[in-house]
PDB file of N, CA and C in Angstrom:
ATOM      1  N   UNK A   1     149.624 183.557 246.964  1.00  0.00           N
ATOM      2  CA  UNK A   1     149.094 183.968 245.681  1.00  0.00           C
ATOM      3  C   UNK A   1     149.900 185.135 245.111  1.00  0.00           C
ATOM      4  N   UNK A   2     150.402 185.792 245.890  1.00  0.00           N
ATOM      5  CA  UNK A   2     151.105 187.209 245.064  1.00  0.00           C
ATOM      6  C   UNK A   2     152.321 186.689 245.033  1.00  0.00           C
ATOM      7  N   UNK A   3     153.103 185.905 245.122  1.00  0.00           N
ATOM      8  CA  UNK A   3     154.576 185.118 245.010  1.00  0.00           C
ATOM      9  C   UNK A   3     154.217 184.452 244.068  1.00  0.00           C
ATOM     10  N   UNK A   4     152.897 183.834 243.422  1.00  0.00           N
ATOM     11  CA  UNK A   4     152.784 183.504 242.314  1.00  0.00           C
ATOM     12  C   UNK A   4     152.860 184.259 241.048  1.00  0.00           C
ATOM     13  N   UNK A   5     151.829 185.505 241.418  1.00  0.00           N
ATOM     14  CA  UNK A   5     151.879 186.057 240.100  1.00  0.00           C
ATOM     15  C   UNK A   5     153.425 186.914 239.935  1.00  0.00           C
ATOM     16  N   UNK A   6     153.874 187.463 241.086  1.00  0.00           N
ATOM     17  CA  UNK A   6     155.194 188.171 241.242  1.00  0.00           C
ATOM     18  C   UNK A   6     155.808 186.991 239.911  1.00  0.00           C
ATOM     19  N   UNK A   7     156.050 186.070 240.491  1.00  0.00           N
ATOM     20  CA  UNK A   7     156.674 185.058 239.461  1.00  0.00           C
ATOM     21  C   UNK A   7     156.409 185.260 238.331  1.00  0.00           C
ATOM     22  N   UNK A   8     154.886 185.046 238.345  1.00  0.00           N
ATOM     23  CA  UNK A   8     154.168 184.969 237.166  1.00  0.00           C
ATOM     24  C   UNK A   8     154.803 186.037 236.042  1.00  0.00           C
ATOM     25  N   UNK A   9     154.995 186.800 236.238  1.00  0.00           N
ATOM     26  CA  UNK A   9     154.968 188.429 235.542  1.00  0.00           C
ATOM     27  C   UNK A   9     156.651 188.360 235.397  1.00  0.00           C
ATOM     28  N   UNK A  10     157.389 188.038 236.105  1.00  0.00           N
ATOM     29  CA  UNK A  10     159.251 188.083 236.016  1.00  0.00           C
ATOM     30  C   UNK A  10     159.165 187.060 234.803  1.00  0.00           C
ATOM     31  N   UNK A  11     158.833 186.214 234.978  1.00  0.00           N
ATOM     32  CA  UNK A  11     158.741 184.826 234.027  1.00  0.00           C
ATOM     33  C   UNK A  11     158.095 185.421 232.383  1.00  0.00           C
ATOM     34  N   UNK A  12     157.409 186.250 232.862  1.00  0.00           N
ATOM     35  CA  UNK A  12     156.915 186.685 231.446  1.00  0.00           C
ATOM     36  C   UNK A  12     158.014 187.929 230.565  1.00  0.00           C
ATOM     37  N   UNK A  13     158.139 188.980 231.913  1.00  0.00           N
ATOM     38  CA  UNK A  13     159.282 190.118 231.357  1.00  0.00           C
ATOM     39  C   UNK A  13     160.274 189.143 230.475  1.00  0.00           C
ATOM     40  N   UNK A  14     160.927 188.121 231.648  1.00  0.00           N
ATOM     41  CA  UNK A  14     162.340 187.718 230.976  1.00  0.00           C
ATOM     42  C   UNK A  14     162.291 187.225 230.045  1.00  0.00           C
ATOM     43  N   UNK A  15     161.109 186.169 229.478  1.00  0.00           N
ATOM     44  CA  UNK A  15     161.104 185.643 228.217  1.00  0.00           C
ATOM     45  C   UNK A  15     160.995 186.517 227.186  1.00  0.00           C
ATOM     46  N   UNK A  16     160.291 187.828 227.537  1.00  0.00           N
ATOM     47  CA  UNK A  16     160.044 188.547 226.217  1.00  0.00           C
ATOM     48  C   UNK A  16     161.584 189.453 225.838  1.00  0.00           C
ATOM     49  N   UNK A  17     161.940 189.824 227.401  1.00  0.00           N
ATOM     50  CA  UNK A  17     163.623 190.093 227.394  1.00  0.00           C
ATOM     51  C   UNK A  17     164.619 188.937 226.356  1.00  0.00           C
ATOM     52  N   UNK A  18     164.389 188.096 226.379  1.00  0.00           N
ATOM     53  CA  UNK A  18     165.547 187.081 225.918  1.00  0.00           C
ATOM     54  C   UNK A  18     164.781 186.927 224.418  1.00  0.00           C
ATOM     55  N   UNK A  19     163.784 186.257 224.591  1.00  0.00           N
ATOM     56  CA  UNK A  19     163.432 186.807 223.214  1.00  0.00           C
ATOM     57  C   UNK A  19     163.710 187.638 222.133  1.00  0.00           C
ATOM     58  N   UNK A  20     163.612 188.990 222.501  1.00  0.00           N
ATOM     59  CA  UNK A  20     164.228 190.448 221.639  1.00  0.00           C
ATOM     60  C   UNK A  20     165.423 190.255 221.697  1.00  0.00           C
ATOM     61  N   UNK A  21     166.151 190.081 222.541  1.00  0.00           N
ATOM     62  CA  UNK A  21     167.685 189.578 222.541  1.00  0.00           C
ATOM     63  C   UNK A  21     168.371 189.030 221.254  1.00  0.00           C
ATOM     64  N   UNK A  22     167.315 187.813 221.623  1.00  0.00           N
ATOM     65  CA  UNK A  22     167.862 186.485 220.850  1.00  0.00           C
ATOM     66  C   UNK A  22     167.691 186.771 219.154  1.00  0.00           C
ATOM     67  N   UNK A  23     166.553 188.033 218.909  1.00  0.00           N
ATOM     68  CA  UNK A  23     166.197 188.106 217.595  1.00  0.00           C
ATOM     69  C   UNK A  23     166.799 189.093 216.918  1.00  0.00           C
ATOM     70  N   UNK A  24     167.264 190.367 218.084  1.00  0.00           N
ATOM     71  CA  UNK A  24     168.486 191.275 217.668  1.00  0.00           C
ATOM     72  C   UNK A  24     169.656 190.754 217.421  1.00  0.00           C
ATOM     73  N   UNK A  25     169.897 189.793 217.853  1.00  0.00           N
ATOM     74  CA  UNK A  25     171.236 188.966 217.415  1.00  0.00           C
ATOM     75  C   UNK A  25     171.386 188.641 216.098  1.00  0.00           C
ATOM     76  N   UNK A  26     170.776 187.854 216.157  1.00  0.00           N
ATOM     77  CA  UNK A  26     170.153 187.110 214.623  1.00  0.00           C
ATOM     78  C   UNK A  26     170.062 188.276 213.868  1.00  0.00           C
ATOM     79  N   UNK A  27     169.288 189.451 213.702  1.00  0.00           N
ATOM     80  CA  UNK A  27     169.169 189.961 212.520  1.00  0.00           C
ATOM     81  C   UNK A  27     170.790 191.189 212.569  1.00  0.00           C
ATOM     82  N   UNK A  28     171.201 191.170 213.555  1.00  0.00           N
ATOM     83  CA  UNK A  28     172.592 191.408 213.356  1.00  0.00           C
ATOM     84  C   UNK A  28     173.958 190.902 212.619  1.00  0.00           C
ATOM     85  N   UNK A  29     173.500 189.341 212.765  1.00  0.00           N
ATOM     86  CA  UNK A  29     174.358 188.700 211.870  1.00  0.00           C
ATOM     87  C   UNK A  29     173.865 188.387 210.560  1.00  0.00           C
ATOM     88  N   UNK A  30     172.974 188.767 210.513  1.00  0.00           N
ATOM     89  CA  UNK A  30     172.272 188.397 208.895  1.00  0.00           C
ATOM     90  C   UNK A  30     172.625 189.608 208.263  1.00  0.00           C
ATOM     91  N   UNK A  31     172.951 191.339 209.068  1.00  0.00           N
ATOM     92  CA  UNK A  31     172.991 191.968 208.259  1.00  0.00           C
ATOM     93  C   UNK A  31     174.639 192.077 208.148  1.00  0.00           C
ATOM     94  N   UNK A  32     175.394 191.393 208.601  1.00  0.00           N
ATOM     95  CA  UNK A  32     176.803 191.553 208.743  1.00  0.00           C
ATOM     96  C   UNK A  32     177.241 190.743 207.492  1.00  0.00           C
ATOM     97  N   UNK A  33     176.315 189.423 207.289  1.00  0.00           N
ATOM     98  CA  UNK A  33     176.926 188.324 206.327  1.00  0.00           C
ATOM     99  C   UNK A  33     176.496 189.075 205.163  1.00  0.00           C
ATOM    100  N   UNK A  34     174.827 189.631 204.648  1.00  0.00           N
ATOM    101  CA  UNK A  34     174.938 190.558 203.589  1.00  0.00           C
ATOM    102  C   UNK A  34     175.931 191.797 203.802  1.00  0.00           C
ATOM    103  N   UNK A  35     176.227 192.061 203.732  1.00  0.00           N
ATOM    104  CA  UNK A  35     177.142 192.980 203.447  1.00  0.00           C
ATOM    105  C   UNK A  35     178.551 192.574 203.015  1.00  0.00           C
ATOM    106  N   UNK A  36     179.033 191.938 203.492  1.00  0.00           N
ATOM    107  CA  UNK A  36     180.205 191.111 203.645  1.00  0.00           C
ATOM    108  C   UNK A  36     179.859 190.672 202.271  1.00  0.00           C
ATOM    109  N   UNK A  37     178.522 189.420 202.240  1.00  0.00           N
ATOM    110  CA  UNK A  37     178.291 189.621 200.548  1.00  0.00           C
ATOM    111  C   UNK A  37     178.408 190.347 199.507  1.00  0.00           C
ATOM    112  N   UNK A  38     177.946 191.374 199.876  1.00  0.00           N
ATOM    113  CA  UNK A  38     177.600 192.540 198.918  1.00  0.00           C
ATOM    114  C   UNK A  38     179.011 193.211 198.127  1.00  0.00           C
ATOM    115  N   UNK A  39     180.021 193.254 199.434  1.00  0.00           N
ATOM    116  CA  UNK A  39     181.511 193.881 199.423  1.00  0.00           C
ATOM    117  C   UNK A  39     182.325 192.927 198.668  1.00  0.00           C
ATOM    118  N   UNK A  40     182.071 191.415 198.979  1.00  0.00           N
ATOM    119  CA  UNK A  40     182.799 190.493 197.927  1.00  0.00           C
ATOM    120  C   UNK A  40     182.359 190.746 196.497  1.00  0.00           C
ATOM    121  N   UNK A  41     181.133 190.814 196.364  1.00  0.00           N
ATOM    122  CA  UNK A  41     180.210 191.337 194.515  1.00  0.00           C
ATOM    123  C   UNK A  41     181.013 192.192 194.445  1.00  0.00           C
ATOM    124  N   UNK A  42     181.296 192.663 194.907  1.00  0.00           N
ATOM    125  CA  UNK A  42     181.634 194.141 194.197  1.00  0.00           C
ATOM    126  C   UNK A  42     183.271 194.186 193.853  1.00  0.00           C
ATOM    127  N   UNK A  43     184.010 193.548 195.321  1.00  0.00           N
ATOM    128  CA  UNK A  43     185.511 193.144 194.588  1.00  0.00           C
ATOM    129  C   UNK A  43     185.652 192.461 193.029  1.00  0.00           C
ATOM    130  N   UNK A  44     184.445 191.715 193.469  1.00  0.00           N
ATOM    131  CA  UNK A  44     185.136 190.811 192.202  1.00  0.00           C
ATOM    132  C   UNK A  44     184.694 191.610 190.822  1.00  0.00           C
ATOM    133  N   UNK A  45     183.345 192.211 191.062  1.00  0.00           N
ATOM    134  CA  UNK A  45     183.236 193.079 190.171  1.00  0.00           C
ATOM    135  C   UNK A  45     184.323 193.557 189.316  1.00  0.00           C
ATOM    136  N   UNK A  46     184.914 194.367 190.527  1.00  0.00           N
ATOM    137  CA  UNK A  46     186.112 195.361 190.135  1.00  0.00           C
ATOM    138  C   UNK A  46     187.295 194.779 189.494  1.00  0.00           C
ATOM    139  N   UNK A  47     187.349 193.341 190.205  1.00  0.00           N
ATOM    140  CA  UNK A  47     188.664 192.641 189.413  1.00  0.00           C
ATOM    141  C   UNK A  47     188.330 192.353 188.201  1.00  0.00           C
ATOM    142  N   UNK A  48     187.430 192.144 188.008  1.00  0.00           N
ATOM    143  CA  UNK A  48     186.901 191.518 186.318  1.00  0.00           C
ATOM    144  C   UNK A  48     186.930 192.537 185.615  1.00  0.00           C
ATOM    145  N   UNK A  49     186.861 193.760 185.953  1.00  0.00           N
ATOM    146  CA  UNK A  49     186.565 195.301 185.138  1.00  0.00           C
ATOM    147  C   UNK A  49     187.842 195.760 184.843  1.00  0.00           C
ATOM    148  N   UNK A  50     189.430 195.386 185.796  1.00  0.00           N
ATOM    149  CA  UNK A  50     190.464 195.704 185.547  1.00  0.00           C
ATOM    150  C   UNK A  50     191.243 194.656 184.623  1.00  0.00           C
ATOM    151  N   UNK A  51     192.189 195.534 183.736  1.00  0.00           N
ATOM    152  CA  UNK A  51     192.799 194.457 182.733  1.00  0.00           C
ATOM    153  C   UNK A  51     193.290 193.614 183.199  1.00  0.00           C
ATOM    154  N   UNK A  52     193.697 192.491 181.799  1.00  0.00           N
ATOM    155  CA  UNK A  52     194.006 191.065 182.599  1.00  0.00           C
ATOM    156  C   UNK A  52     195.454 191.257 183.121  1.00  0.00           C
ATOM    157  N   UNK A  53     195.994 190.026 183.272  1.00  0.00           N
ATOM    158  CA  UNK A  53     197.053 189.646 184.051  1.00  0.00           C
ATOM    159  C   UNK A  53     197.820 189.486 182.940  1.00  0.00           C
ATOM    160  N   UNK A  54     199.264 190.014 182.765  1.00  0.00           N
ATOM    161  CA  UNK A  54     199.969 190.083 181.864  1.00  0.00           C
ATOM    162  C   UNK A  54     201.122 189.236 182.333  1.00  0.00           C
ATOM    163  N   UNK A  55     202.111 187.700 182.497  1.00  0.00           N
ATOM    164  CA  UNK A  55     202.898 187.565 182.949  1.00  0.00           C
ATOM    165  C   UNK A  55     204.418 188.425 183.307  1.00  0.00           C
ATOM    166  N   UNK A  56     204.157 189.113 181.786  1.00  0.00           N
ATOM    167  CA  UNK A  56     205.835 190.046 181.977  1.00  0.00           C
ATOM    168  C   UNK A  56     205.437 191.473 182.776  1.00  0.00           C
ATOM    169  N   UNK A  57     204.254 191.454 183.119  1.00  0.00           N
ATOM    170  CA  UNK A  57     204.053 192.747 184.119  1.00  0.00           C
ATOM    171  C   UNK A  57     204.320 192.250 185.701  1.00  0.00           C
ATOM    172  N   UNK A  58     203.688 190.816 185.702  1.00  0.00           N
ATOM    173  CA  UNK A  58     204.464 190.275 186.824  1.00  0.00           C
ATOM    174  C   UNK A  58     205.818 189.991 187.043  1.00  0.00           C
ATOM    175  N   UNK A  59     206.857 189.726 185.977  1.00  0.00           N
ATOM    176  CA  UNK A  59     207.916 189.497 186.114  1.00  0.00           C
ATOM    177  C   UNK A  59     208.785 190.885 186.395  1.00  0.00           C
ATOM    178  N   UNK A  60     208.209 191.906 186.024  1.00  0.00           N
ATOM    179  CA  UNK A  60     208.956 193.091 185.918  1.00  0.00           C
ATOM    180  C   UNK A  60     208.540 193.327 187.613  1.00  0.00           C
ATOM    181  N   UNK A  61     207.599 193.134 187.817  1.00  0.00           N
ATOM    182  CA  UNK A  61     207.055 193.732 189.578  1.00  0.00           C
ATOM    183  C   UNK A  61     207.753 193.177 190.286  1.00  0.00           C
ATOM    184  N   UNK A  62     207.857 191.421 189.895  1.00  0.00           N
ATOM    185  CA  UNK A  62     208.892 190.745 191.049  1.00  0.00           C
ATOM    186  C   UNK A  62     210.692 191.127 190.968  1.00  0.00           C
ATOM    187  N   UNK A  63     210.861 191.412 189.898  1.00  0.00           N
ATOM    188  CA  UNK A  63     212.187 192.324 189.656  1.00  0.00           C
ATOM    189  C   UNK A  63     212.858 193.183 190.382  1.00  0.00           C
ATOM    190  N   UNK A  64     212.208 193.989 190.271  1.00  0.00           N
ATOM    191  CA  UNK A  64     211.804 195.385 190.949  1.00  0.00           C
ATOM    192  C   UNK A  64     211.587 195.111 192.274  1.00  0.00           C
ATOM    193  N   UNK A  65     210.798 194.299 193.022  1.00  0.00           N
ATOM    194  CA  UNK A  65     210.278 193.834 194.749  1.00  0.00           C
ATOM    195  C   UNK A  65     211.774 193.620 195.080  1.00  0.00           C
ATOM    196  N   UNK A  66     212.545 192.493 194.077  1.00  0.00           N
ATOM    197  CA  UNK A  66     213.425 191.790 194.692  1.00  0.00           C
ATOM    198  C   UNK A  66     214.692 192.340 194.495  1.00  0.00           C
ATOM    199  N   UNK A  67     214.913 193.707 193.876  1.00  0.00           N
ATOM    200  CA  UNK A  67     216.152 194.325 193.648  1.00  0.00           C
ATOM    201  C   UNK A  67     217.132 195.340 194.816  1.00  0.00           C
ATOM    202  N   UNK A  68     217.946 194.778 194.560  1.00  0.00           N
ATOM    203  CA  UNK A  68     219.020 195.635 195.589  1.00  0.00           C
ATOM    204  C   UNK A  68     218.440 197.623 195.571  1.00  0.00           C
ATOM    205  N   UNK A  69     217.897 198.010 194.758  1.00  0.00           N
ATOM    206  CA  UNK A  69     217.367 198.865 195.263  1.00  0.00           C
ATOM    207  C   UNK A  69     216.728 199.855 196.132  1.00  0.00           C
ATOM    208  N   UNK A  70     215.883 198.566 196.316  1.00  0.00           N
ATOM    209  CA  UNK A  70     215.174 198.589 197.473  1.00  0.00           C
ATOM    210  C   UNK A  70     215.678 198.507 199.060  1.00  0.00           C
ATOM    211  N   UNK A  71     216.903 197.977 199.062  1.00  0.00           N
ATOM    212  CA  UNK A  71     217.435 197.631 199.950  1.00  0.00           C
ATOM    213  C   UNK A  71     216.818 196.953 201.540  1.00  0.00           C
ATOM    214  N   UNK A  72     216.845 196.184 200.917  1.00  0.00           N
ATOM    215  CA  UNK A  72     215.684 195.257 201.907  1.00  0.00           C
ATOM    216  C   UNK A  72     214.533 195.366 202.412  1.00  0.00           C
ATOM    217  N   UNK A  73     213.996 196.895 202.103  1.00  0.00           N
ATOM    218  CA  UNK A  73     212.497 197.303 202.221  1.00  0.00           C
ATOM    219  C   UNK A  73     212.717 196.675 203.734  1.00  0.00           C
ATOM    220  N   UNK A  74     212.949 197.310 204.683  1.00  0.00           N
ATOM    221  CA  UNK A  74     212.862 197.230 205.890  1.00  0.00           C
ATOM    222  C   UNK A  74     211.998 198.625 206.734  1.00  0.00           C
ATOM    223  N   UNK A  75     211.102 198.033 207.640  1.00  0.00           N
ATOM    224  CA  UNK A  75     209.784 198.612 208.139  1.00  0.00           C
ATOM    225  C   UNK A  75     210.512 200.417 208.380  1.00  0.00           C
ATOM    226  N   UNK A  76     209.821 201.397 207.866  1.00  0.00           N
ATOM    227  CA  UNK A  76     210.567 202.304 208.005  1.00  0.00           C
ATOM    228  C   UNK A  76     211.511 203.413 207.165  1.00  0.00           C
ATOM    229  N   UNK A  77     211.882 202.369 206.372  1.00  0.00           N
ATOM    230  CA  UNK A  77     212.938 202.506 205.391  1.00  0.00           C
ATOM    231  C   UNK A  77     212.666 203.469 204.181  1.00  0.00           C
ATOM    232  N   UNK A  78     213.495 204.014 203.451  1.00  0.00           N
ATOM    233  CA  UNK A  78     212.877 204.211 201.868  1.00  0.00           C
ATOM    234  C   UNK A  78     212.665 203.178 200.706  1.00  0.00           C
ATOM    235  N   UNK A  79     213.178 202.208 201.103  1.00  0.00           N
ATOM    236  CA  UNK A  79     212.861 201.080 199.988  1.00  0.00           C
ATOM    237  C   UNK A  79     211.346 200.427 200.194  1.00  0.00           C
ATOM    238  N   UNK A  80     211.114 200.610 201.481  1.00  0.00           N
ATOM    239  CA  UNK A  80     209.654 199.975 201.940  1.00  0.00           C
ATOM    240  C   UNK A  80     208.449 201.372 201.013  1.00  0.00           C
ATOM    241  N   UNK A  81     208.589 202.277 201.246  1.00  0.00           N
ATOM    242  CA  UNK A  81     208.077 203.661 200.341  1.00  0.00           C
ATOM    243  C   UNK A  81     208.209 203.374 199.053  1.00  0.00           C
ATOM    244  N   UNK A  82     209.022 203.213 198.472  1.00  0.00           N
ATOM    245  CA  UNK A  82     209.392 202.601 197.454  1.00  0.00           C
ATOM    246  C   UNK A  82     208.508 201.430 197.058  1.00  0.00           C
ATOM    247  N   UNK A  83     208.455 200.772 197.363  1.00  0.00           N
ATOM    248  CA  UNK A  83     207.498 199.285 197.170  1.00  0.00           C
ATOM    249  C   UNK A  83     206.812 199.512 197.227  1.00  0.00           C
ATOM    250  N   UNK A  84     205.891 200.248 198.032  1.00  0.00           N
ATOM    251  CA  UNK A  84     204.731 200.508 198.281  1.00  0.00           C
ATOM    252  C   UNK A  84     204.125 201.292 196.852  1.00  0.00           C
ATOM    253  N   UNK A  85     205.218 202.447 197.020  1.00  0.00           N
ATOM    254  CA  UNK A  85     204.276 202.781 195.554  1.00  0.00           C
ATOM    255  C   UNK A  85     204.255 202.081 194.619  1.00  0.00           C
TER     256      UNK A  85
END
């Protein structure tokens, strides 16, 4: 009889153990995916709030990326500083 309830009572801890487990998990990833939500709203927010896309502002950037200037923007370098800004 006491190897029963001994049982009895482990059988009960662990379920309520795995249980809380199983539900801290879960509301861990629910608060990871809102947020993650929340942070995309808000990029896009921000992109929509900044002016549009001008093609010759792109053409002048890729100009400039791709000019001997820079000199190959290699890791380190001043042309990589350069680009960056």
């Amino acid at each position: 009889m006491r190897d029963f309830l001994i049982f009895s009572y482990m059988t009960k801890f662990l379920s309520k153990t795995l249980l809380l487990l199983g539900l801290m998990a879960v509301s861990a990833c629910n608060l990871s995916q809102k947020s993650t939500q929340e942070s995309d709203a808000t990029a896009t927010a921000n992109l929509s709030a900044e002016s549009e896309i001008i093609p010759s502002e792109i053409k002048e950037n890729l100009e400039f990326l791709s000019s001997n200037d820079l000199k190959g923007r290699a890791t380190g370098s001043e042309g990589i500083n350069k680009a960056a800004k």
